[in-house]
C-alpha atoms as a PDB file:
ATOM      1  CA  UNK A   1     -40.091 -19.081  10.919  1.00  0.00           C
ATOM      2  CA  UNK A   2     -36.468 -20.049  11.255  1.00  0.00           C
ATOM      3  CA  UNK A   3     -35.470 -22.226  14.217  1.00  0.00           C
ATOM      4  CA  UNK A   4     -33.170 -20.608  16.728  1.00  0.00           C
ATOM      5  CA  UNK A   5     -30.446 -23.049  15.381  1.00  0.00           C
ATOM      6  CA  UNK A   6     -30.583 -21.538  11.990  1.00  0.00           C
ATOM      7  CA  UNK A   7     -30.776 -18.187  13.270  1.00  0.00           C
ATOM      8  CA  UNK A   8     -28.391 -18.322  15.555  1.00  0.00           C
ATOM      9  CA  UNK A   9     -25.498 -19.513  12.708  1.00  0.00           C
ATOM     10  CA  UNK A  10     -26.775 -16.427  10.117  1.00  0.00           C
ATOM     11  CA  UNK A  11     -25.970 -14.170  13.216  1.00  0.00           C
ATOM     12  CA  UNK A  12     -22.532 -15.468  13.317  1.00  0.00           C
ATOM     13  CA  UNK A  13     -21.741 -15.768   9.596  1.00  0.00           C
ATOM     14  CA  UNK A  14     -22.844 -11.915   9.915  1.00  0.00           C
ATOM     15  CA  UNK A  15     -20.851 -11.012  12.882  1.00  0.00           C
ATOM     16  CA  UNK A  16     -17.533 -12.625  11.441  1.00  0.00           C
ATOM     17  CA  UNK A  17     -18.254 -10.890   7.823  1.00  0.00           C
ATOM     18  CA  UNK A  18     -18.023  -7.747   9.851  1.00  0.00           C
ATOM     19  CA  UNK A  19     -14.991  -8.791  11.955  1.00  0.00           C
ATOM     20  CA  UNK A  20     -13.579  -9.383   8.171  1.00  0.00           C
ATOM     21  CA  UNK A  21     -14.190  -6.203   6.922  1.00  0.00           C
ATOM     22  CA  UNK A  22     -13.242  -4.659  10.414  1.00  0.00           C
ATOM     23  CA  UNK A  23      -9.623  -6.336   9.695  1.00  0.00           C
ATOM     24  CA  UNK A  24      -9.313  -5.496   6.494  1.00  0.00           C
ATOM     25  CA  UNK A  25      -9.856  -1.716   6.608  1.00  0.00           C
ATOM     26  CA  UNK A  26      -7.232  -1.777  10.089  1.00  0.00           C
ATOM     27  CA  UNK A  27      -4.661   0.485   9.301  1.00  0.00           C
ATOM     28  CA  UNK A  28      -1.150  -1.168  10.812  1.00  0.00           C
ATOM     29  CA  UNK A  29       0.771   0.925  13.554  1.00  0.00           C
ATOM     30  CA  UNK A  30       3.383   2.153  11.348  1.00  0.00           C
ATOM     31  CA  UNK A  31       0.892   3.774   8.610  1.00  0.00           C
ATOM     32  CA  UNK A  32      -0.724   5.180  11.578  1.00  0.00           C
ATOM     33  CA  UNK A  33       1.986   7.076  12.847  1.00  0.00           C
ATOM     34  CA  UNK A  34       3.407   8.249   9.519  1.00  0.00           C
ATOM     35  CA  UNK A  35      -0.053   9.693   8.771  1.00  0.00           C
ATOM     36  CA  UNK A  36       0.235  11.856  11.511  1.00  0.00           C
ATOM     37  CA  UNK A  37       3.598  12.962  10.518  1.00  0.00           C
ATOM     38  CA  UNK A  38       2.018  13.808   7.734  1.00  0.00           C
ATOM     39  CA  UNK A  39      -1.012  15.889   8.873  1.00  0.00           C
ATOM     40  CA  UNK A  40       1.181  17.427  11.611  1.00  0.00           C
ATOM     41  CA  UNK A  41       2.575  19.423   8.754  1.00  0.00           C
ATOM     42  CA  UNK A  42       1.244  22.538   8.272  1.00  0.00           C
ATOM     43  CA  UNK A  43       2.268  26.279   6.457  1.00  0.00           C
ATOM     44  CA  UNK A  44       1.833  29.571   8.907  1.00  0.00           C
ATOM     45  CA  UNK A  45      -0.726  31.973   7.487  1.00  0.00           C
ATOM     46  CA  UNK A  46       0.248  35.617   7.204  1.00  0.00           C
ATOM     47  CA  UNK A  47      -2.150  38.510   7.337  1.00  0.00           C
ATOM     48  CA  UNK A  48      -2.705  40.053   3.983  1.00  0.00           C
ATOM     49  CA  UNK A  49      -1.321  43.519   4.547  1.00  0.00           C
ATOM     50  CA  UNK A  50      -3.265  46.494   2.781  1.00  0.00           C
ATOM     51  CA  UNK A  51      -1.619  49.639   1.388  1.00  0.00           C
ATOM     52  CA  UNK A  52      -2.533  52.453   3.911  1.00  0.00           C
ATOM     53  CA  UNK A  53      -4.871  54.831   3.279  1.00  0.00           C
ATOM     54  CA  UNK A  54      -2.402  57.475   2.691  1.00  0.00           C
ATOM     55  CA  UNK A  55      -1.092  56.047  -0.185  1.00  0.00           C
ATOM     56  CA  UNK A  56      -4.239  55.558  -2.073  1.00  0.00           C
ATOM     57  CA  UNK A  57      -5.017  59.163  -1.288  1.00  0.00           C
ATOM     58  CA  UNK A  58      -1.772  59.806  -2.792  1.00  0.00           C
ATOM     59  CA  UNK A  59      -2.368  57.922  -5.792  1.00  0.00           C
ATOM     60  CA  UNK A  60      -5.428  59.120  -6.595  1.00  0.00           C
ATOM     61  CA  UNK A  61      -4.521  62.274  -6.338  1.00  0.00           C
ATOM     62  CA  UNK A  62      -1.978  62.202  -9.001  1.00  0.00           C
ATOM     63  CA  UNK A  63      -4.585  60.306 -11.394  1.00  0.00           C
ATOM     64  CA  UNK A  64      -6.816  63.634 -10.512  1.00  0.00           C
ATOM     65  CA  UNK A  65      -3.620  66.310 -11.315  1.00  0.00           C
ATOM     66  CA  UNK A  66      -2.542  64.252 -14.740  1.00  0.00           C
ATOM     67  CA  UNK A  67      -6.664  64.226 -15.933  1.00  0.00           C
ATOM     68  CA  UNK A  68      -6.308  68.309 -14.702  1.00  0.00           C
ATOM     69  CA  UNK A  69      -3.384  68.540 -17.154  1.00  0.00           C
ATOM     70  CA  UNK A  70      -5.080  66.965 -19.604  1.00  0.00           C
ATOM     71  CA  UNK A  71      -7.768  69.098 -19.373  1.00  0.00           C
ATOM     72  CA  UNK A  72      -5.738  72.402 -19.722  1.00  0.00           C
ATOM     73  CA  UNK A  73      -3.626  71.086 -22.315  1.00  0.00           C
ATOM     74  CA  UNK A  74      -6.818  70.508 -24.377  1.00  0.00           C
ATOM     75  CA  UNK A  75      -8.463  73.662 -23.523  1.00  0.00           C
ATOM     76  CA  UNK A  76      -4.856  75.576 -25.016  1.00  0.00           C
ATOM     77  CA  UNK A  77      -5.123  73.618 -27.866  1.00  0.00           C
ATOM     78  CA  UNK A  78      -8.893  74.434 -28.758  1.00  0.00           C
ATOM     79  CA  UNK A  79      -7.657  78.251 -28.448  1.00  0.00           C
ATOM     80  CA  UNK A  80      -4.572  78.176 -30.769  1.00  0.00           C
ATOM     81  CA  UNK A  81      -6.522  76.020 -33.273  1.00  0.00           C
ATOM     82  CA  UNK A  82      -9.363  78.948 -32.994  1.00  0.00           C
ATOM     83  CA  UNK A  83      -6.676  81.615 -33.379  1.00  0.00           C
ATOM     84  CA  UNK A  84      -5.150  80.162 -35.910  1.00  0.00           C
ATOM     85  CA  UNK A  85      -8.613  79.570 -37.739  1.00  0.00           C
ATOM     86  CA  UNK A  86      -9.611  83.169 -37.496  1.00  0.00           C
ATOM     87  CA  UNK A  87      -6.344  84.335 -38.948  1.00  0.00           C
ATOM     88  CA  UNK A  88      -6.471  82.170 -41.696  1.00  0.00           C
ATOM     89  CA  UNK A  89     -10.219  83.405 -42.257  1.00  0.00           C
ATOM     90  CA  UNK A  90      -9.387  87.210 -41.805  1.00  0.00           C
ATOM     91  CA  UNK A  91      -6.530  86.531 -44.109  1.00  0.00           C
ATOM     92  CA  UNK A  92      -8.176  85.223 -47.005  1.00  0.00           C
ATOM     93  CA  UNK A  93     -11.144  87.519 -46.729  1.00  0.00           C
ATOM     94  CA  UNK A  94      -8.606  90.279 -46.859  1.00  0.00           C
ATOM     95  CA  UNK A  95      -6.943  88.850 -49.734  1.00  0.00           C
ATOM     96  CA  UNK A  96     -10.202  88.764 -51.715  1.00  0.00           C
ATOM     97  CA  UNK A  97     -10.887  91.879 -50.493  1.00  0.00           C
ATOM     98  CA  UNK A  98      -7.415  92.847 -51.880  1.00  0.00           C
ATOM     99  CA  UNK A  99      -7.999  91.065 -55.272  1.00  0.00           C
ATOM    100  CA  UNK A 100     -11.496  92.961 -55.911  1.00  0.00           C
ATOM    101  CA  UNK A 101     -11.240  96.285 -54.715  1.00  0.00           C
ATOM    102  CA  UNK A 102      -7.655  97.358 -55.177  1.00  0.00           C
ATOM    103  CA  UNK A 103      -5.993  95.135 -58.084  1.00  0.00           C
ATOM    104  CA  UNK A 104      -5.958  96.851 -61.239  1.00  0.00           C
ATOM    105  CA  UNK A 105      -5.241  93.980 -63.885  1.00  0.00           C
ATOM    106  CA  UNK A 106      -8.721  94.323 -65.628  1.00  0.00           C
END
């Protein structure tokens, strides 16, 4: 075992090696202060405003009229093409028609 002398100076060379660090991690005054100027300095939140509900009603009800045009626009279409088809079709079967039956160039 250590004598009490011995242990007695290692407890003091540890105290001041903390009183050392303890002085060199003191912050002066001044720092101090200008820190907390610092952190005093803050930005004001604002609420995050969302569109009402009326207006997303709105909008998606013009998304649903434009995909309704689009829909009618498309059905119109598919009918003249079919028109269009069977005229073509009638047309060349009578013109067939025409060129068997009733042409005379034999």
């Amino acid at each position: 075992m250590k004598s009490p002398d011995e242990y007695d100076e290692m407890m003091q060379r540890i105290e001041r090696q903390i009183r050392e660090k303890e002085t060199k991690h003191v912050v002066p005054e001044e720092k101090k202060e200008e820190t907390k100027i610092q952190e005093v300095k803050f930005y004001n939140t604002t609420k995050h405003e969302t569109e009402s509900s009326g207006k997303l009603w709105q909008k998606k009800a013009v998304i649903g009229l434009k995909l309704f045009g689009l829909a009618v626009v498309a059905i119109v279409a598919v009918r003249v093409a079919s028109f269009v088809a069977g005229a073509v079709i009638i047309g060349a079967l009578v013109f067939v028609s025409y060129k068997l039956f009733f042409d005379n160039n034999k």
